[in-house]
Protein backbone atom coordinates (compact mmCIF):
# COMPACT_ATOMS: atom_id res chain seq x y z
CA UNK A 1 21.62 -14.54 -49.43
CA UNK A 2 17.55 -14.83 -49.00
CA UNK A 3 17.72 -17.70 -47.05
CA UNK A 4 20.75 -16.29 -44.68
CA UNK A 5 18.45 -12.83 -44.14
CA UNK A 6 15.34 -14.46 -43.31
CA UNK A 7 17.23 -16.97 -40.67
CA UNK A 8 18.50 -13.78 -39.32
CA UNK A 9 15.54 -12.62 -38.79
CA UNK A 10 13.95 -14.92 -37.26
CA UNK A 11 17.06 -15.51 -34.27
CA UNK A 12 17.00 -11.58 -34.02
CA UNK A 13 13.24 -12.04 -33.31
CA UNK A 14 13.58 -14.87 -30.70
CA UNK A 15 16.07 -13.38 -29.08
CA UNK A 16 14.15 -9.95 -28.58
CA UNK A 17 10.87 -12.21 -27.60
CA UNK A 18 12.97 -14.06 -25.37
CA UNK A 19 14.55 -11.08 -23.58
CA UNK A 20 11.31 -9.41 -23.27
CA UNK A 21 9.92 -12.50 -21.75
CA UNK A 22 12.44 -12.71 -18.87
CA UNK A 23 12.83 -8.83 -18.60
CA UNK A 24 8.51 -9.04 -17.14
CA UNK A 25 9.68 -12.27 -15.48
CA UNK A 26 11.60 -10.63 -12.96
CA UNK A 27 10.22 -7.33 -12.54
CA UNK A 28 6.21 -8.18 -11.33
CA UNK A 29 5.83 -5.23 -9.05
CA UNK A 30 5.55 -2.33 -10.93
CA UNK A 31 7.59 0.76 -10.05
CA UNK A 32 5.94 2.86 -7.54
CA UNK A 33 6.79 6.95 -7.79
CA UNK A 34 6.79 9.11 -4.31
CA UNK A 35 4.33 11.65 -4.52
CA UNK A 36 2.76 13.89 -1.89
CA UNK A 37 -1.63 13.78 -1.87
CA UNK A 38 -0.74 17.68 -2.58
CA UNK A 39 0.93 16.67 -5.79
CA UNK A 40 -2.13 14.71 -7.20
CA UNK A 41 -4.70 15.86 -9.62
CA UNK A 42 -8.07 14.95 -8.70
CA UNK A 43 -9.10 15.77 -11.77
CA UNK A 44 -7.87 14.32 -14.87
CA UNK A 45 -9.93 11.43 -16.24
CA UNK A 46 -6.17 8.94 -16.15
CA UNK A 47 -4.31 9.49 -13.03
CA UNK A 48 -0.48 10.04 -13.78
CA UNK A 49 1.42 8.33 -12.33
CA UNK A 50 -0.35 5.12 -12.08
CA UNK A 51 1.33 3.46 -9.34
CA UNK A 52 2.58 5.90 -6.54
CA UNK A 53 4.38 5.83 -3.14
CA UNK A 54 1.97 7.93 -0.72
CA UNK A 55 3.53 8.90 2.78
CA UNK A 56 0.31 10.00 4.76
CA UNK A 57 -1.93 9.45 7.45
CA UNK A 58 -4.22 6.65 7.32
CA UNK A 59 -7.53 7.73 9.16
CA UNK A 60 -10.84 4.82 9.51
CA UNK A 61 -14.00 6.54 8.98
CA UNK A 62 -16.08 3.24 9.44
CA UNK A 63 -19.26 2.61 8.08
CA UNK A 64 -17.62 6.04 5.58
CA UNK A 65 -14.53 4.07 4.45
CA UNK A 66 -10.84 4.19 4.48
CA UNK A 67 -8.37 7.75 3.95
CA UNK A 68 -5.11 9.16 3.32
CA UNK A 69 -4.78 12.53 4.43
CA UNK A 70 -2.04 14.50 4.88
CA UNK A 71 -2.01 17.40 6.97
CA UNK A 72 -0.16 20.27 4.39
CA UNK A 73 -2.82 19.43 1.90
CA UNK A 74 -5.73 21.14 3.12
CA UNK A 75 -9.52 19.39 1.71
CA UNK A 76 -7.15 16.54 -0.02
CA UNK A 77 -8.33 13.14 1.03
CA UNK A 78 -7.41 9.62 -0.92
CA UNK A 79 -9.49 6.51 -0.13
CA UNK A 80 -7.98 3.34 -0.20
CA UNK A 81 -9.27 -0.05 -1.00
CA UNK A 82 -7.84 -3.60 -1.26
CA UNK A 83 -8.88 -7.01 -2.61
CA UNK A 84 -10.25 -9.67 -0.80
CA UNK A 85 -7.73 -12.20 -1.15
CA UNK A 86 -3.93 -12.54 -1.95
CA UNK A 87 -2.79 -9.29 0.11
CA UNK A 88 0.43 -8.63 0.69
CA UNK A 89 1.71 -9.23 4.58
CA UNK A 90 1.33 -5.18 5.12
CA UNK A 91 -2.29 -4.94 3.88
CA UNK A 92 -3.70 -7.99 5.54
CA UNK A 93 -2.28 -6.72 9.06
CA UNK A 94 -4.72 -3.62 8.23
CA UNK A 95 -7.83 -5.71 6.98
CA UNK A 96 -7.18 -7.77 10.29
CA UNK A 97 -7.15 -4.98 12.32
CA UNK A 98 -9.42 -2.44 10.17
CA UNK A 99 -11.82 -2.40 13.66
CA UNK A 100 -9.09 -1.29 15.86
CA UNK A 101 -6.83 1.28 13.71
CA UNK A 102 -8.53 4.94 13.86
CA UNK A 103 -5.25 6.56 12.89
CA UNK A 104 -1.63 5.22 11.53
CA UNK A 105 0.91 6.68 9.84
CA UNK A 106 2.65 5.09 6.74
CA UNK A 107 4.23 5.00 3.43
CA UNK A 108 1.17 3.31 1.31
CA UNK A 109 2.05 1.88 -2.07
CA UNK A 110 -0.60 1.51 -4.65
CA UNK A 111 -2.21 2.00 -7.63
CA UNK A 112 -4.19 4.95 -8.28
CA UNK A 113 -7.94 4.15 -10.20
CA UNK A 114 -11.71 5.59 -10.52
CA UNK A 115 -14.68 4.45 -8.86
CA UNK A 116 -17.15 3.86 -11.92
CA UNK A 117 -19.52 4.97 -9.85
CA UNK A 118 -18.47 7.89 -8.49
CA UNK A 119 -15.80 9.02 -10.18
CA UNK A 120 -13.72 9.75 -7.45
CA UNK A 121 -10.06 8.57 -7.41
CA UNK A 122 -8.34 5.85 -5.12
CA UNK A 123 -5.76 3.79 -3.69
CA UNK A 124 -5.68 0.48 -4.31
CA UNK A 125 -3.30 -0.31 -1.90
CA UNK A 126 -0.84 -3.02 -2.87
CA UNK A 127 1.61 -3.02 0.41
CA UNK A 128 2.48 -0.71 3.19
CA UNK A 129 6.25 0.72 4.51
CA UNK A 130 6.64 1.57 8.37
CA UNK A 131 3.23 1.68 9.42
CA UNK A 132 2.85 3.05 12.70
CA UNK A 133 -0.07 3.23 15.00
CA UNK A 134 -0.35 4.23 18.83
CA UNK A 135 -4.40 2.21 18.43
CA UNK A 136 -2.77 -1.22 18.10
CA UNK A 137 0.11 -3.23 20.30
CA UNK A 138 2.34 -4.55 17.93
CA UNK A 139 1.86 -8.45 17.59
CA UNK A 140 6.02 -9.06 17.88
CA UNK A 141 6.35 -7.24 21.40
CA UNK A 142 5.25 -8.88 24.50
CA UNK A 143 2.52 -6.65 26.34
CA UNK A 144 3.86 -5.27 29.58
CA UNK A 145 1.77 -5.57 32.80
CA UNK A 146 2.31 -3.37 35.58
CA UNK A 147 4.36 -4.91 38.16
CA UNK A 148 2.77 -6.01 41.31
CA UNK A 149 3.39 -4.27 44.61
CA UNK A 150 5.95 -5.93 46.89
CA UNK A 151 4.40 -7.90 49.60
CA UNK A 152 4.58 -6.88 53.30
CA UNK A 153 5.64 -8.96 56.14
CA UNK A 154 3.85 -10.11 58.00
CA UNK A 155 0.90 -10.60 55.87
CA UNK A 156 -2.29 -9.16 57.29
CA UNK A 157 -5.21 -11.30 57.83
């Protein structure tokens, strides 16, 4: 009866590991909760939620750094940051064109840290949804040039 209990055990447990296992191994992006910047606290020492859906307006205040604002939320500004390397599509179409974008609408996805420095809480910004920007010509549309004027007969020398 020991030895049936124990081998019990020890399926149950490789079946729970195992489950577990493939449960992470399909979801790698974590959930992301909409919130408004007028919803955050500033001020707790762990942001909550960690990873949040922000729809706001992305404003450049080079050499100052990167900001979500959103215009119902008075004094509430969120900066952003990214890494280097391995961005997602959507964030390396903003590091590319970081020079050229003052303003841009968007729904930024990210998780929410500290600067150990400062103190001050962030975006790391993970991907972007439906970023729109009158700054920048899409790279997918052809630009359109004005159209000549017609020529006139007979052609003046």
């Amino acid at each position: 009866m020991t030895v049936r209990l124990v081998q019990f055990l020890f399926a149950f447990a490789a079946t729970v590991i195992g489950s577990s296992a493939n449960g992470q191994a399909h979801n790698t992006q974590p959930p992301y909760v909409p919130v408004t910047l007028c919803e955050l606290s500033f001020h707790h020492e762990r942001p909550n939620p960690k990873h949040v859906s922000v729809e706001a307006e992305y404003v450049s205040g080079i050499p100052h750094g990167l900001v979500l604002i959103d215009r119902r939320c008075e004094g509430k500004g969120l900066g952003i940051d990214f890494a280097d390397t391995g961005l997602d599509p959507s964030v390396a179409f903003i590091k590319r064109h970081l020079f050229e974008i003052r303003r841009a609408n968007g729904t930024f996805r990210g998780t929410l840290k500290r600067d150990r420095v400062t103190g001050r809480l962030y975006l790391w910004l993970e991907s972007v949804v439906d970023f729109r920007s009158d700054d920048i010509q899409d790279e997918d549309k052809p630009i359109h040039l004005p159209d000549p004027p017609p020529p006139t007969w007979p052609p003046t020398s």
